[in-house]
Protein backbone atom coordinates (compact mmCIF):
# COMPACT_ATOMS: atom_id res chain seq x y z
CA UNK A 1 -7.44 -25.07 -17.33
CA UNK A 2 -9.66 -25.04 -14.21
CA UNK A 3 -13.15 -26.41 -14.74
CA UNK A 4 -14.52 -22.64 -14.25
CA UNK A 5 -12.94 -21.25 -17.01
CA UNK A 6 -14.00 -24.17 -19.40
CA UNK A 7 -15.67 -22.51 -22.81
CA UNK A 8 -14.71 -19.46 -21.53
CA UNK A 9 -13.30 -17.54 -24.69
CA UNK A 10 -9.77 -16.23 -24.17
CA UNK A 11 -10.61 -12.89 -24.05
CA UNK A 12 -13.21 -13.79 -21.11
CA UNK A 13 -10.19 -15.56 -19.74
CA UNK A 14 -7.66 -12.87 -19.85
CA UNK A 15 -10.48 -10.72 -18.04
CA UNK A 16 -11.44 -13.57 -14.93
CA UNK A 17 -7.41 -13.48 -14.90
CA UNK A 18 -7.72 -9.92 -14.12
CA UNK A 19 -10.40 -9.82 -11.95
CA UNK A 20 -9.06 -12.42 -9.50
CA UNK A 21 -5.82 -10.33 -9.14
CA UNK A 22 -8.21 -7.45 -8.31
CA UNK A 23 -9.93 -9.98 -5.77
CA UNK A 24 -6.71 -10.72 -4.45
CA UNK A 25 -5.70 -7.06 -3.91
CA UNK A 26 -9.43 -6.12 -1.99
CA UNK A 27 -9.34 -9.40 0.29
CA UNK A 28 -6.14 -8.41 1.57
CA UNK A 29 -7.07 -4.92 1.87
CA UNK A 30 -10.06 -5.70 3.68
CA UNK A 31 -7.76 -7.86 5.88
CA UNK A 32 -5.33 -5.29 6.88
CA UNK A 33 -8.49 -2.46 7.86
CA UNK A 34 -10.27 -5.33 9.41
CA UNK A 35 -7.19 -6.92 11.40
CA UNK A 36 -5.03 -3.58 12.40
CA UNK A 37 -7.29 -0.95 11.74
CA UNK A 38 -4.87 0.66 8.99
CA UNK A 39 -4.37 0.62 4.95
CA UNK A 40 -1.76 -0.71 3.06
CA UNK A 41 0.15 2.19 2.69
CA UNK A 42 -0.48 3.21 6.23
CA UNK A 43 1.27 -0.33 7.60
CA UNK A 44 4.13 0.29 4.91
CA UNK A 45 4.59 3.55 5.99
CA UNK A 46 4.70 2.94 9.56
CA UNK A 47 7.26 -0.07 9.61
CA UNK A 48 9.32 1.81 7.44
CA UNK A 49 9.25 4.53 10.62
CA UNK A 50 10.39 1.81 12.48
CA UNK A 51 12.54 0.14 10.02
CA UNK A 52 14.36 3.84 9.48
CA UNK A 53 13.74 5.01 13.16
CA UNK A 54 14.79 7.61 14.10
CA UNK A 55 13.55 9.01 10.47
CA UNK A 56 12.62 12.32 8.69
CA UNK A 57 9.43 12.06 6.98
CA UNK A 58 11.20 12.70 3.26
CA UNK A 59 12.82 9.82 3.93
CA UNK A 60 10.24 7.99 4.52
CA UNK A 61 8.36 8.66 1.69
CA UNK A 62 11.38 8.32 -0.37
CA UNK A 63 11.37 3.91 0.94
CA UNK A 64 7.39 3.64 0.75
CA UNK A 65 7.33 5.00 -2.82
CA UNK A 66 4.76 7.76 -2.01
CA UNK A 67 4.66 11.62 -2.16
CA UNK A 68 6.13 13.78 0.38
CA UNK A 69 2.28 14.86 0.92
CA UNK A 70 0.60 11.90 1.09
CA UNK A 71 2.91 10.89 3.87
CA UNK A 72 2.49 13.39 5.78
CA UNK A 73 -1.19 13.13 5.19
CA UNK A 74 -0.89 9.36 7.00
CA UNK A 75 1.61 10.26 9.37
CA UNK A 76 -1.08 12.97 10.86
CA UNK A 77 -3.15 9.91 10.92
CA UNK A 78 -0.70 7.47 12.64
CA UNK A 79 0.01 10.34 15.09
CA UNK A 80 -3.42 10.24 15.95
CA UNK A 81 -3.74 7.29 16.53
CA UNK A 82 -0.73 7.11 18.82
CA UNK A 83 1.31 4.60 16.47
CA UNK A 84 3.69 7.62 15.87
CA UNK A 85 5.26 10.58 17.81
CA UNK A 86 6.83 13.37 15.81
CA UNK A 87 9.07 16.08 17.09
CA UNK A 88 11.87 18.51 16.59
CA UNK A 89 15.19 17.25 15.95
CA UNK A 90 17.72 18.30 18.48
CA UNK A 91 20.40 18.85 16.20
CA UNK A 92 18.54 20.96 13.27
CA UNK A 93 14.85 22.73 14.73
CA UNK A 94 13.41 23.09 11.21
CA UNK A 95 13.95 19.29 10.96
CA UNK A 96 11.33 16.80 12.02
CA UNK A 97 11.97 13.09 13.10
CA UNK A 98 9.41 10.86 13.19
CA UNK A 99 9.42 7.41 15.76
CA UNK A 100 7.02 4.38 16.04
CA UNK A 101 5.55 4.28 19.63
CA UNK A 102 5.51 1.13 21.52
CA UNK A 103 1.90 0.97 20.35
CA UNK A 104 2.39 1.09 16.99
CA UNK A 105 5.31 -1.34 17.69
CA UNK A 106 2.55 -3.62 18.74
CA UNK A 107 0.35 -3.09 15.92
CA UNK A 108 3.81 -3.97 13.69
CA UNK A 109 4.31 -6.99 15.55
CA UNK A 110 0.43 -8.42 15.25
CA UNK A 111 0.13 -7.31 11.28
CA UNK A 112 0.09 -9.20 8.26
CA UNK A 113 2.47 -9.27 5.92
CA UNK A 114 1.59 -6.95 3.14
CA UNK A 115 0.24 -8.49 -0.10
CA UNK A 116 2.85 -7.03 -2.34
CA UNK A 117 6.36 -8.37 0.30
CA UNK A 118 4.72 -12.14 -0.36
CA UNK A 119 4.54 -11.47 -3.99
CA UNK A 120 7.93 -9.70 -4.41
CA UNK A 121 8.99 -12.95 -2.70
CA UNK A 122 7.74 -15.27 -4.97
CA UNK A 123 8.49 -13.23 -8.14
CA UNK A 124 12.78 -13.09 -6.85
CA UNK A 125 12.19 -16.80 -6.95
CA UNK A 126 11.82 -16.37 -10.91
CA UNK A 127 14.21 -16.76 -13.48
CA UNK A 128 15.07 -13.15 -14.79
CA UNK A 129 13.70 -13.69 -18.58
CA UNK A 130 10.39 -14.77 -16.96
CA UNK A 131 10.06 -11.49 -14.37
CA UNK A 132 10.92 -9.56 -17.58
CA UNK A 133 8.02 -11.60 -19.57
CA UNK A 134 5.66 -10.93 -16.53
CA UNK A 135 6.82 -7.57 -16.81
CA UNK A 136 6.06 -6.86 -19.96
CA UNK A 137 3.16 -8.48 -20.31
CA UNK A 138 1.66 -6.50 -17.44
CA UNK A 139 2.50 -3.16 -19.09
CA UNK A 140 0.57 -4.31 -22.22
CA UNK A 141 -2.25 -5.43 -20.47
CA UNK A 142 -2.56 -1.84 -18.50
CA UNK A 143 -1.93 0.06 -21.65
CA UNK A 144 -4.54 -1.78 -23.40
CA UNK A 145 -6.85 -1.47 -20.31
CA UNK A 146 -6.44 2.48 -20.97
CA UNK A 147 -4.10 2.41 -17.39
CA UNK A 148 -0.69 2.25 -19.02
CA UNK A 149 0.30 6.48 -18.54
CA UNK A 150 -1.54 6.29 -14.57
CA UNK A 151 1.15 6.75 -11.96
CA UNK A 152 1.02 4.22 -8.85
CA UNK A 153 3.25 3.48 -6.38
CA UNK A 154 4.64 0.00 -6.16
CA UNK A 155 1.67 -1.02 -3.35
CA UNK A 156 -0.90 -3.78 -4.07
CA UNK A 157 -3.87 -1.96 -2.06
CA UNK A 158 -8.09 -1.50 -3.14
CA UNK A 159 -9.80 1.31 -3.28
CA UNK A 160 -12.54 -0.83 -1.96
CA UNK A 161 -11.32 -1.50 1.49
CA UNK A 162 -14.54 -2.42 4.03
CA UNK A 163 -14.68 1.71 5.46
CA UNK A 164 -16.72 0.41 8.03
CA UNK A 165 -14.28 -0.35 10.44
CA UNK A 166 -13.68 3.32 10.98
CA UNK A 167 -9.96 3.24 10.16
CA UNK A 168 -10.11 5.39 6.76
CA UNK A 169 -12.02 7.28 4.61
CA UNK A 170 -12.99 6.46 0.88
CA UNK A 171 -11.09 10.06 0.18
CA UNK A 172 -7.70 8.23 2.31
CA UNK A 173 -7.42 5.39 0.80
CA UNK A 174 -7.67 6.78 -2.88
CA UNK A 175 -4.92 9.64 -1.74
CA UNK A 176 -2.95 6.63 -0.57
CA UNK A 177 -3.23 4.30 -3.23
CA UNK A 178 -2.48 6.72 -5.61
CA UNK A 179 0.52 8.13 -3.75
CA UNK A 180 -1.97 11.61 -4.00
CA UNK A 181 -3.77 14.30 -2.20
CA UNK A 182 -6.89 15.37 -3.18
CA UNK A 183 -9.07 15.90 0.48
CA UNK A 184 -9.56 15.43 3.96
CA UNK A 185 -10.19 12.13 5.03
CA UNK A 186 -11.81 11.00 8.17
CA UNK A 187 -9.27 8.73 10.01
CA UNK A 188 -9.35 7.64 13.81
C-alpha cells in the first residue's frame, strides 16, 4: 500500500483505483490531440486505413470496433484534413475505397502508441485465470457503477480531451468514444 492511500477506507480505495485509470485514459488522450492533432479513435481508425489499404470503409469499422456511421463521421474528418483520400472503386462504382495519404502516413509514423495496444500488451503477458479475474472483476465494478448495460467500443479514450488544440469537438469525441452519432462536430 502506497503511503497515499494509507487510512484510506477500502471503499475510498477501490474509488482512487478508479480514478487513476480515468487519469490514465485523459493524459493519454490529451497526448494524442496535443501531439498529432487527432483522437483516439481517429489514430485507430486511420492506421487501420493503412493497415487494410486499399480498404472499404465497412471494413474498417468492422477492425476499429466502431459503427459504420461514426466512421464515416471521422473519415470526413481525416479527409479534411488530407490524412485520407476516398474514391470510387474501379471495379464496383457504388463501392468506395478509402487510402492513407503520404501525410497521414507521416502523422502514423510520428504518433504514439495508443493507450489501449500497450495495455493489451501487458494483459497477453497474463496468465489466462488472471485476465479472466481482471475480467470479471471489471464487469462488476461497471455494473455496480450503474455502467454495466452502456455499449463501448474496445478504445481507452476521454471525453475530456484538451479541445483547445482545434482538432475535435466536445460533440466528436463523445460520437467517437461511444462508437455513436449524435451531431456535427467541428473538426479541422
Amino acid at each position: 500500500m502506497n503511503a497515499i492511500n494509507e487510512g484510506m477506507s477500502v471503499e475510498h480505495q477501490i474509488v482512487a483505483a478508479i480514478r487513476q485509470i480515468v487519469r490514465a485514459v485523459d493524459l493519454q488522450s490529451r497526448r494524442l490531440v496535443e501531439n498529432c492533432g487527432l483522437t483516439g479513435p481517429q489514430l485507430a481508425t486511420l492506421h487501420e486505413a493503412a493497415r487494410l489499404a486499399p480498404a472499404s470503409p465497412s471494413a474498417i469499422a468492422r477492425a476499429v470496433h466502431l459503427s459504420q456511421g461514426t466512421v464515416t463521421g471521422i473519415l470526413q474528418r481525416l479527409e479534411r484534413r488530407g490524412l485520407i483520400a476516398r474514391r470510387r472503386s474501379e471495379v464496383d462504382r457504388r463501392a468506395v475505397i478509402v487510402e492513407v495519404t503520404a501525410e497521414g502516413q507521416k502523422i502514423l509514423g510520428g504518433a504514439p502508441s495508443l493507450l489501449q495496444d500497450r495495455f493489451k500488451e501487458e494483459l497477453e503477458r497474463l496468465e489466462t485465470w488472471e485476465r479472466l479475474m481482471i475480467l470479471s472483476m471489471l464487469q462488476r465494478v461497471a455494473g455496480l457503477m450503474g455502467a454495466g448495460q452502456i455499449d463501448a467500443a474496445p478504445h481507452l479514450i476521454s471525453d475530456a480531451v484538451n479541445l483547445a488544440a482545434g482538432a475535435v469537438s466536445a460533440v466528436d469525441v463523445d460520437d467517437e468514444a461511444n462508437g455513436t452519432v449524435r451531431g456535427h462536430g467541428s473538426a479541422q
